[in-house]
C-alpha atoms as a PDB file:
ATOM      1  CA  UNK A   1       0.000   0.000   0.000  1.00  0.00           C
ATOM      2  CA  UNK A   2       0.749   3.233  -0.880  1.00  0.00           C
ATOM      3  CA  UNK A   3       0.973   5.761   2.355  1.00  0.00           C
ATOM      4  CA  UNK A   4      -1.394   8.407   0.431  1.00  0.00           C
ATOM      5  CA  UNK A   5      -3.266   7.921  -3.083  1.00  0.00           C
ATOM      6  CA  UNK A   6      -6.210   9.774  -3.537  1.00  0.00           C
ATOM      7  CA  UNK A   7      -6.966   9.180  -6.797  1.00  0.00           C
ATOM      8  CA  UNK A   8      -8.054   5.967  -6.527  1.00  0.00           C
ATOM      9  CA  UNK A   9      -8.350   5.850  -2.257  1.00  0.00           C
ATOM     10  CA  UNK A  10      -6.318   2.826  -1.866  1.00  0.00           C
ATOM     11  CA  UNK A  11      -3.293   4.591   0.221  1.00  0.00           C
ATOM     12  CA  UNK A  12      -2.689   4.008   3.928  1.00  0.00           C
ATOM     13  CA  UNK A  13      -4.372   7.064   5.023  1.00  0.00           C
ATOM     14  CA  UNK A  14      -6.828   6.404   2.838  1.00  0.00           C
ATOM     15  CA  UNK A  15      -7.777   3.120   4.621  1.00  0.00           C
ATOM     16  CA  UNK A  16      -7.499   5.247   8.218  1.00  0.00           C
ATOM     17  CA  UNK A  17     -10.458   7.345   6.381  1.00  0.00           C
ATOM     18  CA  UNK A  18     -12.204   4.180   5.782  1.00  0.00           C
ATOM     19  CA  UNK A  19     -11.598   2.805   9.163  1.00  0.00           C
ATOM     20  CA  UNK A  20     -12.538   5.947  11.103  1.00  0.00           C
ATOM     21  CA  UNK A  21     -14.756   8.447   9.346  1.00  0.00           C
ATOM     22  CA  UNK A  22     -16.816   5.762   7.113  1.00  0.00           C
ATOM     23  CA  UNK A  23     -15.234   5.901   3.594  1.00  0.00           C
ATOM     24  CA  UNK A  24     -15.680  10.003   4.119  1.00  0.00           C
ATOM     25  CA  UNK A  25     -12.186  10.860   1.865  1.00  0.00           C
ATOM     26  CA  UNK A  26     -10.705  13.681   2.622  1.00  0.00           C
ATOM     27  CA  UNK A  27     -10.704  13.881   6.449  1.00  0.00           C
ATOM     28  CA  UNK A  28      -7.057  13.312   7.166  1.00  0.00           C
ATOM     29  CA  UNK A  29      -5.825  14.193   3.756  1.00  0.00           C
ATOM     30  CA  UNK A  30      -7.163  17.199   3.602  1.00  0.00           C
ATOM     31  CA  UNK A  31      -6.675  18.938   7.141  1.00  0.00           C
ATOM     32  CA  UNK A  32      -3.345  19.760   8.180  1.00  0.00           C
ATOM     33  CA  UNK A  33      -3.699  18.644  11.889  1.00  0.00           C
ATOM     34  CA  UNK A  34      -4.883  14.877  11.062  1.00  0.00           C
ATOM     35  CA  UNK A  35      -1.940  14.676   8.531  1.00  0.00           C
ATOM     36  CA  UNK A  36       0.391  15.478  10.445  1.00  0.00           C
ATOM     37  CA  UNK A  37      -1.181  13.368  13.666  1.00  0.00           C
ATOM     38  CA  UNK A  38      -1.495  10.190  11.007  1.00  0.00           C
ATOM     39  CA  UNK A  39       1.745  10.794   9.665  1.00  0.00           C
ATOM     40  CA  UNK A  40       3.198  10.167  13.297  1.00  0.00           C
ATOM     41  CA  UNK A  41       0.468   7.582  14.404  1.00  0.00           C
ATOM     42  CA  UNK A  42       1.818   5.442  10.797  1.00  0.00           C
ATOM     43  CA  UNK A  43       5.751   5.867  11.843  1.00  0.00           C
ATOM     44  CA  UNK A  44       5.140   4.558  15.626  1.00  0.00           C
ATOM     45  CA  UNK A  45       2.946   1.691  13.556  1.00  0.00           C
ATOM     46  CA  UNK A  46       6.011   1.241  11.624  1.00  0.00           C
ATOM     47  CA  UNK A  47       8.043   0.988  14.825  1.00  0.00           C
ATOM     48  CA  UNK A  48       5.950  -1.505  16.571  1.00  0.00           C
ATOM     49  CA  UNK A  49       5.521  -3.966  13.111  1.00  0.00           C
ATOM     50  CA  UNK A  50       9.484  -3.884  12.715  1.00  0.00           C
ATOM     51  CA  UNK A  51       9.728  -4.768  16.235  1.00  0.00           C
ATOM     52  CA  UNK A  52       7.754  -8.016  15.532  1.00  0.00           C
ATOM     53  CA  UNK A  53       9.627  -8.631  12.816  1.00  0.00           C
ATOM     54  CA  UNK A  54      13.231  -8.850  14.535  1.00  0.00           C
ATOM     55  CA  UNK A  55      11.461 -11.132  16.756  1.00  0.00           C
ATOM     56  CA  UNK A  56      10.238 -13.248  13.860  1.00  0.00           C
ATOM     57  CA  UNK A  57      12.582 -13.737  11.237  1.00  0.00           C
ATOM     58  CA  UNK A  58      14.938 -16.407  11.109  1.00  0.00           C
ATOM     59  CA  UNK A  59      18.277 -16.629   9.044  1.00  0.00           C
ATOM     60  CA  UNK A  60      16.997 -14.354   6.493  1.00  0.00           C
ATOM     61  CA  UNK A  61      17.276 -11.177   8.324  1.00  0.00           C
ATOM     62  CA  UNK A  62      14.818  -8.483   7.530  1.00  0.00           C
ATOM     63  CA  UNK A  63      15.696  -4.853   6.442  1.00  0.00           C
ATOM     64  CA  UNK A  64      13.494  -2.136   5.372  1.00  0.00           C
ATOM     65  CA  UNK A  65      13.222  -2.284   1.722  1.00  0.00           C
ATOM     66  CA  UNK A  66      12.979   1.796   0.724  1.00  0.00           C
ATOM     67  CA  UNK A  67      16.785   2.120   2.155  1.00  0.00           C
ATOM     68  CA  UNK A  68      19.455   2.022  -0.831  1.00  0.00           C
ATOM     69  CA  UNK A  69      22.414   0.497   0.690  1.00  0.00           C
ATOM     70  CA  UNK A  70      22.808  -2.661   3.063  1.00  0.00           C
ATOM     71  CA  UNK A  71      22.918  -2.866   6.714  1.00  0.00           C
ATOM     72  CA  UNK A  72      26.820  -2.760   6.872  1.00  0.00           C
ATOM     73  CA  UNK A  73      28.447  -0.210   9.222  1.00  0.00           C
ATOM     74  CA  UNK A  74      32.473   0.350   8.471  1.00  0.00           C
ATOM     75  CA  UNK A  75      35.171   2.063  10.450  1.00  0.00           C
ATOM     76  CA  UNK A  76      38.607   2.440  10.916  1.00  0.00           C
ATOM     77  CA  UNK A  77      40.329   0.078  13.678  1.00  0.00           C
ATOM     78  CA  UNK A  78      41.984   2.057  15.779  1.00  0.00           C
ATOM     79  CA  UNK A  79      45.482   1.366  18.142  1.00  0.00           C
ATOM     80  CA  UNK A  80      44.790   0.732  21.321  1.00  0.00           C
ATOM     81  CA  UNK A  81      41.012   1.679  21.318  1.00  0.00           C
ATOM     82  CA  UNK A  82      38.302  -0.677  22.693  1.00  0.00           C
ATOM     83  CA  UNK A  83      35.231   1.188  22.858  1.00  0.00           C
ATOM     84  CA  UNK A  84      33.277   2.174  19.044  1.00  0.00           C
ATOM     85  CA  UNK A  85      30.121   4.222  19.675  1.00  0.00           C
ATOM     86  CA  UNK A  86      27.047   2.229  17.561  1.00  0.00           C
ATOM     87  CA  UNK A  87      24.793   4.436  15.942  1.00  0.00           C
ATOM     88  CA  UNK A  88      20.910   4.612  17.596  1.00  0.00           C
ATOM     89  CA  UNK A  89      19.384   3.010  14.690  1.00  0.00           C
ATOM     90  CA  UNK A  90      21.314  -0.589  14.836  1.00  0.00           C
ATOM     91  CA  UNK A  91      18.442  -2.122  16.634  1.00  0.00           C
ATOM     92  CA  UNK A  92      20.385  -5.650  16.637  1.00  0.00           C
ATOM     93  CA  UNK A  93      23.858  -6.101  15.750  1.00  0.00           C
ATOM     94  CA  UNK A  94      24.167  -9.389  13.310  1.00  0.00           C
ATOM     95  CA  UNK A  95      27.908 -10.002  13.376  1.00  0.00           C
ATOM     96  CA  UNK A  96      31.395  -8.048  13.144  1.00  0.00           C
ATOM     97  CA  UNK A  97      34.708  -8.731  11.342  1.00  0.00           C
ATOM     98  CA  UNK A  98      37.831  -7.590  11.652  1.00  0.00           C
ATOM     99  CA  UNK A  99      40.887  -6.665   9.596  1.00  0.00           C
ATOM    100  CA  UNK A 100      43.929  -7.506  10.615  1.00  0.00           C
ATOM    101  CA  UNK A 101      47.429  -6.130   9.755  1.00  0.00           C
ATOM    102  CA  UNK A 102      47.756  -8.282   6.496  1.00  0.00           C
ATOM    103  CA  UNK A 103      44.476  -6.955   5.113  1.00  0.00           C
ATOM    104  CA  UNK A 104      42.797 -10.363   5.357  1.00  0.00           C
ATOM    105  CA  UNK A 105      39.155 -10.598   7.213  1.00  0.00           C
ATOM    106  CA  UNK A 106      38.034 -12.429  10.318  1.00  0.00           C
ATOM    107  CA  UNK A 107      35.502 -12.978  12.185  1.00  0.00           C
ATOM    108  CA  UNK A 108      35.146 -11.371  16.348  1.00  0.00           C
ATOM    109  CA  UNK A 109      33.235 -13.781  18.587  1.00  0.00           C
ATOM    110  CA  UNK A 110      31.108 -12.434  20.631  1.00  0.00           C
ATOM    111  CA  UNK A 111      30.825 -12.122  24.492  1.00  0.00           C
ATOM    112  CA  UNK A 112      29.027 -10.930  27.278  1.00  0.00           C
ATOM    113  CA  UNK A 113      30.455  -9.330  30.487  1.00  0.00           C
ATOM    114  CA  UNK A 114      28.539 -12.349  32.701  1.00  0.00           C
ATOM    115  CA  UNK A 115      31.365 -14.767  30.769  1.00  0.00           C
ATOM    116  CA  UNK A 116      33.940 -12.534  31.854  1.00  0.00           C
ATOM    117  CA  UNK A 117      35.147 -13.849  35.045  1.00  0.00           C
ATOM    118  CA  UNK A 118      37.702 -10.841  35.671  1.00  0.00           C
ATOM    119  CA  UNK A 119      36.938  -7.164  35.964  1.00  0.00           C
ATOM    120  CA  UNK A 120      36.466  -5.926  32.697  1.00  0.00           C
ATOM    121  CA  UNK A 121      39.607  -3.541  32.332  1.00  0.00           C
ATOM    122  CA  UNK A 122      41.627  -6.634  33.368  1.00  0.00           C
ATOM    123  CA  UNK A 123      40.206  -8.886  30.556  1.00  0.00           C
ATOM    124  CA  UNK A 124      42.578  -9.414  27.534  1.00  0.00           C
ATOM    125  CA  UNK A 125      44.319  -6.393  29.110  1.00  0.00           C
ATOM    126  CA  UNK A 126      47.435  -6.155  26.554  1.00  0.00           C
ATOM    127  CA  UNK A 127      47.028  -5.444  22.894  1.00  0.00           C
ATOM    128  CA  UNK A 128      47.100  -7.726  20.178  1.00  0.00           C
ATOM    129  CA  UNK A 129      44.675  -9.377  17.317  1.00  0.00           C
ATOM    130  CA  UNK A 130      41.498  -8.740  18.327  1.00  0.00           C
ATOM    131  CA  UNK A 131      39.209 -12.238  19.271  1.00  0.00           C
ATOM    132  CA  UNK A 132      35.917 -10.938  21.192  1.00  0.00           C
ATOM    133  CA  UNK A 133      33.201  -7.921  20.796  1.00  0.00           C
ATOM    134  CA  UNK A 134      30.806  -7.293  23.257  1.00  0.00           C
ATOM    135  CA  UNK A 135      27.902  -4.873  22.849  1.00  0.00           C
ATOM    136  CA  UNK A 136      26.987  -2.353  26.183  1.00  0.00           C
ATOM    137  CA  UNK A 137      24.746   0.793  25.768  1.00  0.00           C
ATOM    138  CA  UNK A 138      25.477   2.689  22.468  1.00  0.00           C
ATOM    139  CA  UNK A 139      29.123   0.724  22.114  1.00  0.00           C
ATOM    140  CA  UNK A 140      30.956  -2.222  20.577  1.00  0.00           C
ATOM    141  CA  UNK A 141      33.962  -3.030  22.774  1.00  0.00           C
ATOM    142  CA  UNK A 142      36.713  -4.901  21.149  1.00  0.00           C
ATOM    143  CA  UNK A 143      38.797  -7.558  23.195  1.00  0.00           C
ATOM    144  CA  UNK A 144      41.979  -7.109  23.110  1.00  0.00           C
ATOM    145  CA  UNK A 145      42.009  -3.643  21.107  1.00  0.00           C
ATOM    146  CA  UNK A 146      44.180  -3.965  18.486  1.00  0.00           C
ATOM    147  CA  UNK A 147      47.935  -3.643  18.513  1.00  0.00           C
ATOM    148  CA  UNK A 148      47.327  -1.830  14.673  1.00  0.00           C
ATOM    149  CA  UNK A 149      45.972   0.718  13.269  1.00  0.00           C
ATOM    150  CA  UNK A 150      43.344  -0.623   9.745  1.00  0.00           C
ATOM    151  CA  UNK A 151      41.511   1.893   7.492  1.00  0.00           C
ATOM    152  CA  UNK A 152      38.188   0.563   7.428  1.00  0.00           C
ATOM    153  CA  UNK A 153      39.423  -2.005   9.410  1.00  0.00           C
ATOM    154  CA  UNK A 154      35.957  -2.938  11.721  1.00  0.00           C
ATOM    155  CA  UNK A 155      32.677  -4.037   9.763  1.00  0.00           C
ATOM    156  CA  UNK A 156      29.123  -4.231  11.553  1.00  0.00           C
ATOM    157  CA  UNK A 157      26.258  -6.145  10.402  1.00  0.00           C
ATOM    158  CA  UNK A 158      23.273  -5.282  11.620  1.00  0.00           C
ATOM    159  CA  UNK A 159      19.451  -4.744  11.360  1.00  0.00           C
ATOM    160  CA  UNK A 160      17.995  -1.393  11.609  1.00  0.00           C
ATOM    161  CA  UNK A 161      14.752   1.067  12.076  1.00  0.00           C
ATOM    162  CA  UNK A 162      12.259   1.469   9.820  1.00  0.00           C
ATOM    163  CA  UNK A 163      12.304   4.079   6.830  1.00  0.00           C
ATOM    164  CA  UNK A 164       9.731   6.500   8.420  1.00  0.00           C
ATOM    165  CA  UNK A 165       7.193   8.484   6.722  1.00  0.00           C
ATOM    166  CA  UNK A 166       7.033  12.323   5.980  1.00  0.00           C
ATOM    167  CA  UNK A 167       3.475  13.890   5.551  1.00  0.00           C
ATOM    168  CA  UNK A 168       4.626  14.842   2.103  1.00  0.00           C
ATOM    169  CA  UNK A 169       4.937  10.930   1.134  1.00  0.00           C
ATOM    170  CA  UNK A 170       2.510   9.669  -1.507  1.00  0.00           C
ATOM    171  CA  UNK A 171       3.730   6.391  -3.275  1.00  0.00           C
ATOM    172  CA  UNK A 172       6.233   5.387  -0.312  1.00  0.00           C
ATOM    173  CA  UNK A 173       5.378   1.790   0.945  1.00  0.00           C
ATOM    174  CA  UNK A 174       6.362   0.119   4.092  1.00  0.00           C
ATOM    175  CA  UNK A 175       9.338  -1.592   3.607  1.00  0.00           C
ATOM    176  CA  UNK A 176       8.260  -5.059   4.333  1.00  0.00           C
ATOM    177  CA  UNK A 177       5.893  -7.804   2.634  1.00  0.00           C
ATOM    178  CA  UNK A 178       2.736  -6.457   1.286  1.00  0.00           C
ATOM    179  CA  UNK A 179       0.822  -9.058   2.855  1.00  0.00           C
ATOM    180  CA  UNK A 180       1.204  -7.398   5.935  1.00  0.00           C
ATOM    181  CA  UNK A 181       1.153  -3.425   4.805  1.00  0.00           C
ATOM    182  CA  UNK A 182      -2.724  -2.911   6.156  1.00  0.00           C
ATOM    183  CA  UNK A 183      -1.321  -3.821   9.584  1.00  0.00           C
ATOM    184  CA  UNK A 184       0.168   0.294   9.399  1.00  0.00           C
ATOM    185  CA  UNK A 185      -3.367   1.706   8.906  1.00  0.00           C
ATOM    186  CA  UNK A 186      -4.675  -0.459  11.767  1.00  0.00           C
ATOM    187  CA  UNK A 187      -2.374   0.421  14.161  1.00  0.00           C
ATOM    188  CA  UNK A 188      -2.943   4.066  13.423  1.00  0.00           C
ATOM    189  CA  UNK A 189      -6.714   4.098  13.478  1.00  0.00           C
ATOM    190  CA  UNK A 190      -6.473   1.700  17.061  1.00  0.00           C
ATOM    191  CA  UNK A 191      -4.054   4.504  18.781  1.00  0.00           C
ATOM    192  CA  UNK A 192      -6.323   7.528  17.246  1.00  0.00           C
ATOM    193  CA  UNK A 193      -9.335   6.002  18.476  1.00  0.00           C
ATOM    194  CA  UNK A 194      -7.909   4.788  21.943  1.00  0.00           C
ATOM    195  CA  UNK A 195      -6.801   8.517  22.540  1.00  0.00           C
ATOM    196  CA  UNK A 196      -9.839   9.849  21.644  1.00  0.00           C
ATOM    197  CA  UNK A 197     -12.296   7.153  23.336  1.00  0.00           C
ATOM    198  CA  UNK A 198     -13.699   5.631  20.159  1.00  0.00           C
ATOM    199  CA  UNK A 199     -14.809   2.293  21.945  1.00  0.00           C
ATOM    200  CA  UNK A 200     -17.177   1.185  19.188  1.00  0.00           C
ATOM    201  CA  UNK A 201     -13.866   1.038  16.967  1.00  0.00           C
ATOM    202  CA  UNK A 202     -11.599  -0.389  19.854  1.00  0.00           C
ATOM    203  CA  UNK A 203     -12.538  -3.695  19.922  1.00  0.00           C
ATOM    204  CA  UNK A 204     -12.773  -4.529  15.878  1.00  0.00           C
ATOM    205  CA  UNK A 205      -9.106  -2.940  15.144  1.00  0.00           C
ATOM    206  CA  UNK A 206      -8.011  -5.092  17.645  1.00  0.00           C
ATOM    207  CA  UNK A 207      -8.871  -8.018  16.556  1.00  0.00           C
ATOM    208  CA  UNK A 208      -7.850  -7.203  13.197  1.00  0.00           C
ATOM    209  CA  UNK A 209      -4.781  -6.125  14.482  1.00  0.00           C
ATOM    210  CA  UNK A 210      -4.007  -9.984  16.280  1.00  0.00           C
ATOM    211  CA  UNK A 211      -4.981 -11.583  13.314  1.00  0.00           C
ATOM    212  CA  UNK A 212      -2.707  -9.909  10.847  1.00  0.00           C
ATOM    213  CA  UNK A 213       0.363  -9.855  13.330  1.00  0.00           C
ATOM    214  CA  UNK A 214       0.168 -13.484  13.978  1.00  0.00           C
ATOM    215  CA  UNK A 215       0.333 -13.828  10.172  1.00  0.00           C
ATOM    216  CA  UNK A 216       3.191 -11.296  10.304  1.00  0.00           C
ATOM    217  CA  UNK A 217       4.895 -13.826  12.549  1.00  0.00           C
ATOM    218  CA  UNK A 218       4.483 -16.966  10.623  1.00  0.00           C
ATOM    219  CA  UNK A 219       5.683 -15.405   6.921  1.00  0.00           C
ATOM    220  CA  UNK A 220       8.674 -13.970   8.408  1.00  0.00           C
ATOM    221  CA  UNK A 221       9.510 -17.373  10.717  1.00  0.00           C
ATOM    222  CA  UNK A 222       9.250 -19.135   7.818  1.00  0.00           C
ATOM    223  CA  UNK A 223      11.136 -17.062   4.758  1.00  0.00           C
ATOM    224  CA  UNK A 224      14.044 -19.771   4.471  1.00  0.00           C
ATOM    225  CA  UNK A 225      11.954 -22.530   3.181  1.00  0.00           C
ATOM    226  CA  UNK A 226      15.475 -22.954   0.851  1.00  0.00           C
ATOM    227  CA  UNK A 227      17.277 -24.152   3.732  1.00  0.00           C
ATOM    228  CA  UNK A 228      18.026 -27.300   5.693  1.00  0.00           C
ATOM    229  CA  UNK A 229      17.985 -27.392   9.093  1.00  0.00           C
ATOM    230  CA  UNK A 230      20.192 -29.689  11.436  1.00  0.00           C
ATOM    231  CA  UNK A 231      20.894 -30.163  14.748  1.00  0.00           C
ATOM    232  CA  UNK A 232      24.397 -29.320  16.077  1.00  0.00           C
ATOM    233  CA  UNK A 233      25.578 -29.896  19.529  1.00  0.00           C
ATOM    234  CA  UNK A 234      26.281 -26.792  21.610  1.00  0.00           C
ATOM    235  CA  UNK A 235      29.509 -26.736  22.501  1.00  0.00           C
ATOM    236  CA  UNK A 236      30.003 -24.329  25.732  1.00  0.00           C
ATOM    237  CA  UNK A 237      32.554 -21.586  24.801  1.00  0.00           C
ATOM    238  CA  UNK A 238      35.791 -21.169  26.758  1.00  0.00           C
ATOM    239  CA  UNK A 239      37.168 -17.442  26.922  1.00  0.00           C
END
């Protein structure tokens, strides 16, 4: 779905109209207030459907569609530094490799501090190749920093927010499967008419709502239908 077509009514605001004001076009479109209310009502819908996607997919990891590039993060390894401040929108960090002095890639394992059975500043205190990452607040922390300086030396995978919409949009889409797109206009039309006491429309967005996240949840669980799975045995890392 489109976030606003009014030609032929089939947008996502379009379908809040429907929802809310019986099919009466115009309403949100057409007064500056409700745009700009729906606009923000559709972006925290966006949050709240990519949140139940990171907890649904599987080894096909999900990105919003409308971005351009991939979610790969690159920066220089630095001498001696363990702490590399994430950006806000890496909602879940994938995997990270590292460079090392030859110029050939590796792979960092990564750790928690409840493994680490030292205080932290003690832990692979001298510098070297780095082995471990560990993520804490907004930063990656390398163990043991590295002993070398490398241009473009760290790489982040990771999975990020959604590609909001501006009350200006018209063809944008949500960046995930259509199937699921009328889930945005739901959520909107459930917070507006929560806020504003609309209990007639409470209870049937709602259970519109459950329905189309649960099948949210089994199309995303289930993308990698070109894989085999098999059990390994877990082997309990030693650090």
């Amino acid at each position: 779905m489109e976030f606003s077509n009014t030609s032929t009514q089939d947008g996502i605001l379009q379908d809040c109209e429907f929802w809310l004001f019986g099919a009466n076009y115009g309403q949100i479109t057409g007064n500056a207030n409700l745009l700009n209310t729906f606009t923000a009502l559709s972006n925290r819908a966006l949050d709240s459907v990519t949140s139940a996607i990171l907890a649904s997919d599987d080894r096909w990891n999900f990105d919003d569609t409308n971005y351009t590039d991939y979610p790969i993060g690159v920066t220089d390894l630095v001498q001696s530094q363990k702490d590399y401040v994430l950006s806000v929108s890496h909602l879940k960090i994938t995997r990270v490799e590292c460079m090392d002095a030859q110029g050939t890639w590796f792979l960092l394992r990564p750790i928690d501090l409840k493994d680490i059975k030292v205080a932290r500043d003690e832990f692979a205190k001298s510098d070297g190749i780095p082995i471990y990452y560990d993520k804490l607040a907004t930063s990656l922390f390398i163990y043991p920093a590295s002993s070398y300086n490398s241009t473009g030396g760290l790489r982040v995978y990771y999975q990020r927010e959604p590609s909001y919409f501006a009350t200006t949009d018209t063809t944008k889409k949500p960046g995930f499967i259509t199937l699921a797109h009328r889930l945005i206009s739901l959520k909107a039309c459930y917070d507006y008419s929560v806020a504003n006491n609309l209990t007639d429309k409470i209870t049937v967005l709602n259970a519109e709502i459950m329905k189309r996240e649960l099948d949210l949840a089994n199309a995303y669980s289930k993308r990698n239908k070109d894989e085999i799975l098999t059990l390994k045995a877990y082997q309990t890392p030693s650090y």
